[in-house]
C-alpha atoms as a PDB file:
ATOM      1  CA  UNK A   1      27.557  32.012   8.912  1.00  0.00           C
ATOM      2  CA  UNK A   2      29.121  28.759   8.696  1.00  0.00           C
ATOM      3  CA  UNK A   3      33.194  28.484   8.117  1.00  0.00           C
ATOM      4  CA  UNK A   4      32.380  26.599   4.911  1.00  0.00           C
ATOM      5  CA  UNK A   5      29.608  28.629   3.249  1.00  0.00           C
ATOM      6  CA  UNK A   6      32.285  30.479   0.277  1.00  0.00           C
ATOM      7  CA  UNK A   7      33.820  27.232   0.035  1.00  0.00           C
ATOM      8  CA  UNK A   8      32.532  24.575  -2.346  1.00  0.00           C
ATOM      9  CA  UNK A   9      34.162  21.156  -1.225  1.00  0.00           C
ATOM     10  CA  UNK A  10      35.188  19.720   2.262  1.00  0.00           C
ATOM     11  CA  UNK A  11      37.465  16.655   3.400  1.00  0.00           C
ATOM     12  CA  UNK A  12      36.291  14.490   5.741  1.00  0.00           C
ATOM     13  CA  UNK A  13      37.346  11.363   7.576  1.00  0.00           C
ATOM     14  CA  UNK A  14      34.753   8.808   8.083  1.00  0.00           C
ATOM     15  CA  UNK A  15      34.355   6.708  10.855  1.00  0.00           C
ATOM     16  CA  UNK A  16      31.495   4.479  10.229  1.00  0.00           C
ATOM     17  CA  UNK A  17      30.294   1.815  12.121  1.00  0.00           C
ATOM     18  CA  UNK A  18      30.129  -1.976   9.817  1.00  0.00           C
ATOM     19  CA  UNK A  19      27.966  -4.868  11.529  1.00  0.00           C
ATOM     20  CA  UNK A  20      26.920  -7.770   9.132  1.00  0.00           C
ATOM     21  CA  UNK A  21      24.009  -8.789  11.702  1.00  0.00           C
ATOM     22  CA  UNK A  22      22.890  -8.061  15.023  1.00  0.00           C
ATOM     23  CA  UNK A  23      24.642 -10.965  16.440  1.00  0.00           C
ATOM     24  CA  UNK A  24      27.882 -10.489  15.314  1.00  0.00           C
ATOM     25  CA  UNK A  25      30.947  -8.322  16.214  1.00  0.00           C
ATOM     26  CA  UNK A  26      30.855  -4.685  15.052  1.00  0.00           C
ATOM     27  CA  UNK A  27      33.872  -2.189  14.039  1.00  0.00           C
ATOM     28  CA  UNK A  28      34.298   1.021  12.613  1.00  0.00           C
ATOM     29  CA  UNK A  29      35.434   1.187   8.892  1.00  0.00           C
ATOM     30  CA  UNK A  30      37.686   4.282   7.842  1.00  0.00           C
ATOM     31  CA  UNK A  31      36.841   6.318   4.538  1.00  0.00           C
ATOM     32  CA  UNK A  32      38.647   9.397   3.455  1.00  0.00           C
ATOM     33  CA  UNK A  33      35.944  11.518   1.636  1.00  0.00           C
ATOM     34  CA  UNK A  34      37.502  14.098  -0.638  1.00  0.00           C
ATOM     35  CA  UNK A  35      35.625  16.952  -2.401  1.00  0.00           C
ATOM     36  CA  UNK A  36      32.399  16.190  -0.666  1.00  0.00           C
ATOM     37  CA  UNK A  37      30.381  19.195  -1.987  1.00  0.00           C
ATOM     38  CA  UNK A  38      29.282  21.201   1.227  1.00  0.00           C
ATOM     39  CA  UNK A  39      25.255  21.629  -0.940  1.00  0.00           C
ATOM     40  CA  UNK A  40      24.870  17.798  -0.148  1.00  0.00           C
ATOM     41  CA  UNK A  41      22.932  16.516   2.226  1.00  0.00           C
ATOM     42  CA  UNK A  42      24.644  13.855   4.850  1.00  0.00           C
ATOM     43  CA  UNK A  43      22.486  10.818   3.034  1.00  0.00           C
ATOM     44  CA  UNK A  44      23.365  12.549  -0.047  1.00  0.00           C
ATOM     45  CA  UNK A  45      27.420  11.981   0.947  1.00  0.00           C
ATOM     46  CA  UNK A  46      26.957   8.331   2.129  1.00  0.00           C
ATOM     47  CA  UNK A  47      25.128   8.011  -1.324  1.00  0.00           C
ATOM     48  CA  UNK A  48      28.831   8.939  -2.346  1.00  0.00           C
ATOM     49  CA  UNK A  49      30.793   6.478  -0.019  1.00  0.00           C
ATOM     50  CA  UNK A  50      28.730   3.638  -1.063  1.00  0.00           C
ATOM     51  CA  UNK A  51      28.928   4.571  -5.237  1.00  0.00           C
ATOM     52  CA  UNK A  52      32.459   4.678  -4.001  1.00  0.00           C
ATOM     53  CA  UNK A  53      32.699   0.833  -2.798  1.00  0.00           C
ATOM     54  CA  UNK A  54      30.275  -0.489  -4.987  1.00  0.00           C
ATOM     55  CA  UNK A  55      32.803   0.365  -7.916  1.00  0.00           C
ATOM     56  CA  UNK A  56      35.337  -0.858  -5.755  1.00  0.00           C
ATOM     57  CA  UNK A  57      33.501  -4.470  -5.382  1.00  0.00           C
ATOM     58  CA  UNK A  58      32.577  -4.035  -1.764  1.00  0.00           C
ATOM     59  CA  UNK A  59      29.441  -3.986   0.276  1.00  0.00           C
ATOM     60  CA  UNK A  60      27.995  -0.945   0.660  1.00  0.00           C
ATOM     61  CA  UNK A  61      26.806   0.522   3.953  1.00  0.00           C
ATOM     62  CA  UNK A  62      23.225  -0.161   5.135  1.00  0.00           C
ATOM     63  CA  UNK A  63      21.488   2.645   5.987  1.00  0.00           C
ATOM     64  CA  UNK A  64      17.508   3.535   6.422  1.00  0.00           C
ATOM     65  CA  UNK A  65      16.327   6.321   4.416  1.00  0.00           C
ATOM     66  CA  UNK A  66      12.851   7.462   2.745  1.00  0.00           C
ATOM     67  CA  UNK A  67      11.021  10.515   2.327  1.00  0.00           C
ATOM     68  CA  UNK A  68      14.903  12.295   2.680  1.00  0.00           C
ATOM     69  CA  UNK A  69      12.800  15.328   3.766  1.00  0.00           C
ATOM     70  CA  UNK A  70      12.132  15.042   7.582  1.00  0.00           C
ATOM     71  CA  UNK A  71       9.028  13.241   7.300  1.00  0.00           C
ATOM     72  CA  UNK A  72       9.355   9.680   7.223  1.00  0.00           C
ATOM     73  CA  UNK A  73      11.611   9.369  10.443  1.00  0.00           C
ATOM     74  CA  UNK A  74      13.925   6.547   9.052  1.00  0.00           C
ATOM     75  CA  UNK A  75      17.279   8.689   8.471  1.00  0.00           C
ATOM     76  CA  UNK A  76      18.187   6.823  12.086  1.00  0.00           C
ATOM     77  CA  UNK A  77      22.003   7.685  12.300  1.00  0.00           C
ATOM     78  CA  UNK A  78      24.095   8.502  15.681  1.00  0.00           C
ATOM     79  CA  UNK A  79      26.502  11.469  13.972  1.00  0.00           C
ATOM     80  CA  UNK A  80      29.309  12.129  16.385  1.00  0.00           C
ATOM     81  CA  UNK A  81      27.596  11.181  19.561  1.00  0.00           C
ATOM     82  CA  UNK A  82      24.220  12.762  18.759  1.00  0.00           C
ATOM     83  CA  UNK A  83      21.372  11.440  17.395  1.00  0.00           C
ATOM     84  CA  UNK A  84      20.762  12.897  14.082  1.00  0.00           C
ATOM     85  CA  UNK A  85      24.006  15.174  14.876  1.00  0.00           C
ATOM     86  CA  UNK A  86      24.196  18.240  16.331  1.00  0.00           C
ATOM     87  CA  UNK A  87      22.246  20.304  14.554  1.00  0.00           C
ATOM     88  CA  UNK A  88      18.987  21.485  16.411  1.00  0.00           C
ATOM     89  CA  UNK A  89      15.812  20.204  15.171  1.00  0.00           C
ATOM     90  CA  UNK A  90      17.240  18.673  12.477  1.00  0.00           C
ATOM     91  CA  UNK A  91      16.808  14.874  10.995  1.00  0.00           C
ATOM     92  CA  UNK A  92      19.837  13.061   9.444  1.00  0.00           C
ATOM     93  CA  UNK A  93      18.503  13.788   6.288  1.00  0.00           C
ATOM     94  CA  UNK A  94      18.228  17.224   6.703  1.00  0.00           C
ATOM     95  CA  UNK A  95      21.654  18.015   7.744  1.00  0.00           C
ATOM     96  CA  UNK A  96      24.006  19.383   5.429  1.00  0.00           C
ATOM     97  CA  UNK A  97      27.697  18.948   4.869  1.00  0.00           C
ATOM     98  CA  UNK A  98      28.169  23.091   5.318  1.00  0.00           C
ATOM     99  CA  UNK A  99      27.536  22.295   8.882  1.00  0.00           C
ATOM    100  CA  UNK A 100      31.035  20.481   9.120  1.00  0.00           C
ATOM    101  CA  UNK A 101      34.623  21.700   8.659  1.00  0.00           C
ATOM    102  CA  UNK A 102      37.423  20.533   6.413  1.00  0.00           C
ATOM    103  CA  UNK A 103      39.507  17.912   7.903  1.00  0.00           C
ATOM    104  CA  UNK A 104      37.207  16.621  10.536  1.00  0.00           C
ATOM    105  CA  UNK A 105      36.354  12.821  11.520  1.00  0.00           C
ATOM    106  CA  UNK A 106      33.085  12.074  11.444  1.00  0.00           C
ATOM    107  CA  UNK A 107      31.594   8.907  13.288  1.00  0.00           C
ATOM    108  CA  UNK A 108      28.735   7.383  11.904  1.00  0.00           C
ATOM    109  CA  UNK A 109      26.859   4.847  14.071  1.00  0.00           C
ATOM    110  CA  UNK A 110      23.167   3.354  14.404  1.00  0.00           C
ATOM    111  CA  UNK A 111      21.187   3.757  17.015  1.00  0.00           C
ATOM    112  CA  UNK A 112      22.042   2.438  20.348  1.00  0.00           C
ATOM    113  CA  UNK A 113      19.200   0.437  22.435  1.00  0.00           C
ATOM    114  CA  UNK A 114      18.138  -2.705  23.509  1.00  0.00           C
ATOM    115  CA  UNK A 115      14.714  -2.514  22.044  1.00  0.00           C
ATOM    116  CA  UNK A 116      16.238  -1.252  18.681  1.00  0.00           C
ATOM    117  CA  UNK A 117      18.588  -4.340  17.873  1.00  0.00           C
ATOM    118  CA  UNK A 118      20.796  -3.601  14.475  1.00  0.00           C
ATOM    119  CA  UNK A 119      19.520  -4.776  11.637  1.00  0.00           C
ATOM    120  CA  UNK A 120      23.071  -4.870   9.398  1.00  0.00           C
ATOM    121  CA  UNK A 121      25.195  -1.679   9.592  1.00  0.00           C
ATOM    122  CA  UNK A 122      23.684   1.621  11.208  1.00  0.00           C
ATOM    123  CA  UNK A 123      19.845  -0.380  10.093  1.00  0.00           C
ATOM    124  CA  UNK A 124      18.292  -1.368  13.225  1.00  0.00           C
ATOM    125  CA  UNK A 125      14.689  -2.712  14.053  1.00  0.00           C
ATOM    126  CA  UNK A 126      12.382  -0.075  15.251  1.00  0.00           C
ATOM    127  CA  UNK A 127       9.544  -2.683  14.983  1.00  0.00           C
ATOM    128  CA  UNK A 128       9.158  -1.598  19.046  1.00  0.00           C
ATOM    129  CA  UNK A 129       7.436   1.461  18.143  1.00  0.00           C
ATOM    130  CA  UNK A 130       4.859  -0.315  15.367  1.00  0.00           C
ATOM    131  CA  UNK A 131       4.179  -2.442  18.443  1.00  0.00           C
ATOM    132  CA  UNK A 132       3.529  -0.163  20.607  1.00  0.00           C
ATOM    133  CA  UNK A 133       1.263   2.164  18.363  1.00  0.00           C
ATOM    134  CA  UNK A 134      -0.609  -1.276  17.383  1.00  0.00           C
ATOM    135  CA  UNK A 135      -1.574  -1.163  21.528  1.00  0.00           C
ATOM    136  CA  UNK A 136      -3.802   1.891  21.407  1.00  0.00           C
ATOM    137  CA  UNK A 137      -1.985   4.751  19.370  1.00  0.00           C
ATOM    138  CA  UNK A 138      -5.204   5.219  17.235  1.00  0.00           C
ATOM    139  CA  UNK A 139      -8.792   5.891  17.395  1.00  0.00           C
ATOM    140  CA  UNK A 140     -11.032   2.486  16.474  1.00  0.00           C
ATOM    141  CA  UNK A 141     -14.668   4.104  16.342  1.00  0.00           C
ATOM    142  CA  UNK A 142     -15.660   4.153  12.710  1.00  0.00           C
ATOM    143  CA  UNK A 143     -16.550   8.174  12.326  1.00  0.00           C
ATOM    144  CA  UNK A 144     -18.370   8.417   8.865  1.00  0.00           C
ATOM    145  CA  UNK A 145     -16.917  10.825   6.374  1.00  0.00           C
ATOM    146  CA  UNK A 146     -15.043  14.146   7.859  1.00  0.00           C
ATOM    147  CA  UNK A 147     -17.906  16.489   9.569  1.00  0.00           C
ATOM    148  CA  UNK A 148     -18.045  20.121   8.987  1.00  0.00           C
ATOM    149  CA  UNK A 149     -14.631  21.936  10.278  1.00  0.00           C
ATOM    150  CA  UNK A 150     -16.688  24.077  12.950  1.00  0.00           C
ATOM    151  CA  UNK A 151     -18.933  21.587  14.069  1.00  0.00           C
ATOM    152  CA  UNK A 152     -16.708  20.624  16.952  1.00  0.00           C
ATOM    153  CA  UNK A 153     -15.145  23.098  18.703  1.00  0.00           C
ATOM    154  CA  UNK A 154     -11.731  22.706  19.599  1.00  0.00           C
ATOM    155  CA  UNK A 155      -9.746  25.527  21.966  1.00  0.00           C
ATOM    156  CA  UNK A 156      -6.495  26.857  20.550  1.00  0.00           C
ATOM    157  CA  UNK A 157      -4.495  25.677  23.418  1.00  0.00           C
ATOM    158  CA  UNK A 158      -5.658  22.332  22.555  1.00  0.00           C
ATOM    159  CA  UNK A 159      -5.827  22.378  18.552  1.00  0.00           C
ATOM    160  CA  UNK A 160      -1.932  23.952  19.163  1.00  0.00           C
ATOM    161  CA  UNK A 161      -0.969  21.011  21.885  1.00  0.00           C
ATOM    162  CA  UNK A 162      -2.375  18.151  20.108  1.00  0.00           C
ATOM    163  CA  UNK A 163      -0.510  19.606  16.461  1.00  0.00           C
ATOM    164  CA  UNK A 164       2.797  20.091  18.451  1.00  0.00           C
ATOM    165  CA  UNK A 165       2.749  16.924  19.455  1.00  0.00           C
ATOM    166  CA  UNK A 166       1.585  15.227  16.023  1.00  0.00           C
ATOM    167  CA  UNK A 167       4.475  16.367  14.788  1.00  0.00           C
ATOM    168  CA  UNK A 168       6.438  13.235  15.925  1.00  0.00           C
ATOM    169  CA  UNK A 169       8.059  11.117  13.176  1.00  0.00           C
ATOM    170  CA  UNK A 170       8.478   8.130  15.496  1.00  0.00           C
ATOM    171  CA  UNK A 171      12.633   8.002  14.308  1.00  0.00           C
ATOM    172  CA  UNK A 172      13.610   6.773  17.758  1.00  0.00           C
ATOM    173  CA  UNK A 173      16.147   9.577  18.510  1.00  0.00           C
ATOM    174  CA  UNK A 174      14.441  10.556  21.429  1.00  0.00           C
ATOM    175  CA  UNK A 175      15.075   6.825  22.734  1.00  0.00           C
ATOM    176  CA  UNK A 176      19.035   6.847  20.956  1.00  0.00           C
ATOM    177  CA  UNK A 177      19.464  10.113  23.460  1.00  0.00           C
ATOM    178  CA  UNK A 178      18.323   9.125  26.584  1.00  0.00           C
ATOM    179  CA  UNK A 179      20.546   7.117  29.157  1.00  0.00           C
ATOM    180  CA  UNK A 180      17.931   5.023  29.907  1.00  0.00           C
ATOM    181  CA  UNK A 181      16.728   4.088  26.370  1.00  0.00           C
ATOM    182  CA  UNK A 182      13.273   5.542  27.957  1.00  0.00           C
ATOM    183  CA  UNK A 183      10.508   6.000  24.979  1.00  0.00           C
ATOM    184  CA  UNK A 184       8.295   8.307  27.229  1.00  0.00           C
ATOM    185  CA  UNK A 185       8.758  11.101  24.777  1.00  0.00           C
ATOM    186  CA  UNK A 186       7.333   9.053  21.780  1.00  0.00           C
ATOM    187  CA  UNK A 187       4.733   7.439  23.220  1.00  0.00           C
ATOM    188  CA  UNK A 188       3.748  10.686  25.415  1.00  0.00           C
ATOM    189  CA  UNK A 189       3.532  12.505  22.092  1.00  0.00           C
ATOM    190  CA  UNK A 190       1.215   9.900  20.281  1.00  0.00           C
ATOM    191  CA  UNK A 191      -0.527   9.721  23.626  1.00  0.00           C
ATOM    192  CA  UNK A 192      -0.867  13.419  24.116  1.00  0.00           C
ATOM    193  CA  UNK A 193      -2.310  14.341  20.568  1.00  0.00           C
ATOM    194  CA  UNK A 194      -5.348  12.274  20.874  1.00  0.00           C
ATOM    195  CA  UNK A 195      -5.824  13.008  24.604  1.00  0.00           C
ATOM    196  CA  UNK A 196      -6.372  16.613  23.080  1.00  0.00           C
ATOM    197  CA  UNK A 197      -9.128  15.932  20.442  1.00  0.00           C
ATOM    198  CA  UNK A 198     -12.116  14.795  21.013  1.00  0.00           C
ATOM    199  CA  UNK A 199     -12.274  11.862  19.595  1.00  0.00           C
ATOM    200  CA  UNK A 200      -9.704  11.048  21.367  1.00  0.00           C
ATOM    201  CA  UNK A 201     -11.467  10.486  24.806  1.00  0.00           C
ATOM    202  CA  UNK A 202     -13.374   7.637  24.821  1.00  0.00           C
ATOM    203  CA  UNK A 203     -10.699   5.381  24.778  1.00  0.00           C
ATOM    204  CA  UNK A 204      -8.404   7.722  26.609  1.00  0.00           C
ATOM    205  CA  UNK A 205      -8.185   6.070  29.563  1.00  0.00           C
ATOM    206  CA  UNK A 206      -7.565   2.334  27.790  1.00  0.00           C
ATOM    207  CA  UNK A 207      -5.331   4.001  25.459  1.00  0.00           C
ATOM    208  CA  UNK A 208      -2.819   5.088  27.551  1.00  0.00           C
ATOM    209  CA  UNK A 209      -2.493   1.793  30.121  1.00  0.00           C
ATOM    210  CA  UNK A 210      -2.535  -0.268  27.092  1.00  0.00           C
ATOM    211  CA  UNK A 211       0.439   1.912  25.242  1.00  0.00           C
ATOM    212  CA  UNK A 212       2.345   2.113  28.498  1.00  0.00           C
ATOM    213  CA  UNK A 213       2.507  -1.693  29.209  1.00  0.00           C
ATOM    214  CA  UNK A 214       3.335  -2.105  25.548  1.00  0.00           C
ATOM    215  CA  UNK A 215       6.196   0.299  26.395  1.00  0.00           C
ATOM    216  CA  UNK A 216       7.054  -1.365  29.347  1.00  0.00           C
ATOM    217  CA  UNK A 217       7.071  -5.311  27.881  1.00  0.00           C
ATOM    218  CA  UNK A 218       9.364  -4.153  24.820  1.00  0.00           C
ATOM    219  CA  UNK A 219      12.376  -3.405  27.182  1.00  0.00           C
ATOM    220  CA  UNK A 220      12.228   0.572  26.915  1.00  0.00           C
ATOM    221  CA  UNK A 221      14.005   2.021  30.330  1.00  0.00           C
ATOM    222  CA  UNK A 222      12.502   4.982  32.069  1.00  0.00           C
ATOM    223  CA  UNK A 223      12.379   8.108  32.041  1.00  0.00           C
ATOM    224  CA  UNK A 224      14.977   9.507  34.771  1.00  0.00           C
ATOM    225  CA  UNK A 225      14.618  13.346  33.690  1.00  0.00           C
ATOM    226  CA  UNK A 226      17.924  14.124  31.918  1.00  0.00           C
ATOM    227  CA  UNK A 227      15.456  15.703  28.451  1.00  0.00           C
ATOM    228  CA  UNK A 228      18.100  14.363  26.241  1.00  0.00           C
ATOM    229  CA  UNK A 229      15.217  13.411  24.379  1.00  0.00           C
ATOM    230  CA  UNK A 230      13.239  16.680  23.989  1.00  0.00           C
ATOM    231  CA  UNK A 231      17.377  18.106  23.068  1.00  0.00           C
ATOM    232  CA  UNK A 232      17.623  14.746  20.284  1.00  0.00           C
ATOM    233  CA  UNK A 233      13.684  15.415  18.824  1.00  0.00           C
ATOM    234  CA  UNK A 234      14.321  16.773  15.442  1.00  0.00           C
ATOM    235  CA  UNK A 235      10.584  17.995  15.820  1.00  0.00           C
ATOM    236  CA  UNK A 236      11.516  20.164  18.611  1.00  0.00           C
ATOM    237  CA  UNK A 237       8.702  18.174  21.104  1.00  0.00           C
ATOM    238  CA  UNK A 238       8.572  19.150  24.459  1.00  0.00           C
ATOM    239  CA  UNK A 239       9.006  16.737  27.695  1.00  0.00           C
ATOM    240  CA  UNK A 240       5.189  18.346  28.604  1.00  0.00           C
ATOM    241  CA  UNK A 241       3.705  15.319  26.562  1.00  0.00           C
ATOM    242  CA  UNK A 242       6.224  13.067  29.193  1.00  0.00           C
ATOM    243  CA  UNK A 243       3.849  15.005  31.915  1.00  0.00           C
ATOM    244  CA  UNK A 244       0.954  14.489  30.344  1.00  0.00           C
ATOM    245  CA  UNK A 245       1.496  10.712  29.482  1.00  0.00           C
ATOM    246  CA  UNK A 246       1.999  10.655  33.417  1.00  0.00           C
ATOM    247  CA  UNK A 247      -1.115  12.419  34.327  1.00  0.00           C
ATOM    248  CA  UNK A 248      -3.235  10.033  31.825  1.00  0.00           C
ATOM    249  CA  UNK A 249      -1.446   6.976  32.907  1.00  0.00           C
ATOM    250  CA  UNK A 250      -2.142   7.298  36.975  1.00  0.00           C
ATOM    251  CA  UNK A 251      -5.807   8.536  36.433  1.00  0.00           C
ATOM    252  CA  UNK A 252      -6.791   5.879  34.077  1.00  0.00           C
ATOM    253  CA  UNK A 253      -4.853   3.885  36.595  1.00  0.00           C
ATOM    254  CA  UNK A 254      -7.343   4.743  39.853  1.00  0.00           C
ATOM    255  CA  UNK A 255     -10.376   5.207  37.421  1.00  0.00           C
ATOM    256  CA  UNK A 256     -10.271   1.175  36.478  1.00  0.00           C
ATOM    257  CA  UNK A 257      -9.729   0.137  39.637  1.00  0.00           C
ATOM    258  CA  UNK A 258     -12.300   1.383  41.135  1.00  0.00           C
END
């Protein structure tokens, strides 16, 4: 049990990171937070902060947010170093303000990568990924209405795979984490579900060379094996989809050209 679960209120020292545009010079602002109710969520105390300046007559932070319950994948903050903070499996807007301890300085920044240039504030462009999906991350075959449930059969292993790996929210963390700013984990999840279905496999083989180039000509690095992705995911996906992605992309690789 958390330090702060019998008490009601927290202090906190913000360090958050203030950018009016990508292309100019960035610093961190300081904010003393006092009584921040430890039942709030972390959007839920930046809510606060920028109340908090917008009485004062000054800009508030610029932040993504959505769904605010793990869904939507836009809660894109860097929380002391770690993507979506430290919390296991856990997206910004998830993470509660029990999970910190009174007195503590808290840095706030957006994500870090070359393909995901800041926006204003801890906003950046994650256009990349739309990009990216838009190269193959779909089926295009026009399949009528929904046939019965049990009129294709699917194995477990692969109904279980292809769901485990659906589960990605495209937030970017996984590229925020990694040294490289590598995507292999989001588009070897988005590659992996459909490679699992079957209607997934008559464009497998396009599919995957077309997402991986797409990859490739947005500036993502590579993937060098450190898993700081899989660590970051706050959908718990494992680096198997970065193996299967790599299976799919050097077979559909010999198959077209021979």
């Amino acid at each position: 049990m958390s330090a702060n679960e019998h008490d009601e209120t927290i202090d906190l020292t913000l360090k958050v990171w203030r950018q009016r545009s990508g292309g100019a010079p960035g610093q961190f602002e300081t904010h003393e937070m006092k009584g921040v109710s430890v039942h709030s969520s972390f959007l839920e105390m930046m809510d606060v902060l920028n109340a908090t300046l917008v009485r004062a007559g000054k800009e508030p932070v610029v932040f993504d947010h959505d769904c605010r319950e793990g869904i939507c994948g836009s809660c894109s903050m860097v929380i002391n170093g770690q993507a979506h903070g430290a919390e296991p499996e856990t997206a910004t807007c998830q993470l509660h303000m029990r999970k910190f301890r009174s007195g503590e300085t808290v840095f706030v920044e957006p994500w870090r990568a070359d393909s995901f240039p800041v926006i204003r504030d801890l906003m950046v462009d994650r256009s990349a990924f739309d990009r990216v999906m838009s190269a193959g991350g779909y089926v295009s075959a026009n399949t009528g209405s929904p046939p019965d449930a049990n009129a294709t059969p699917i194995s477990r292993e692969d109904s279980d795979q292809a769901m485990d790996a659906a589960a990605c929210i495209g937030c970017g963390a996984c590229v925020a984490a990694c040294p490289n700013s590598s995507a292999m984990l989001f588009v070897g999840a988005k590659v992996s579900h459909l490679a699992r279905l079957p209607q997934g496999q008559p464009e497998r083989e396009r599919r995957v060379v077309a997402m991986v180039q797409a990859m490739d000509s947005e500036g993502f690095g590579n993937c060098t094996n450190h898993y700081e992705c899989s660590k970051a995911c706050p959908k718990g996906i494992g680096v198997d989809v970065i193996a299967q992605l790599n299976r799919d992309y050097i077979k559909a690789t010999v198959v077209r050209s021979n």
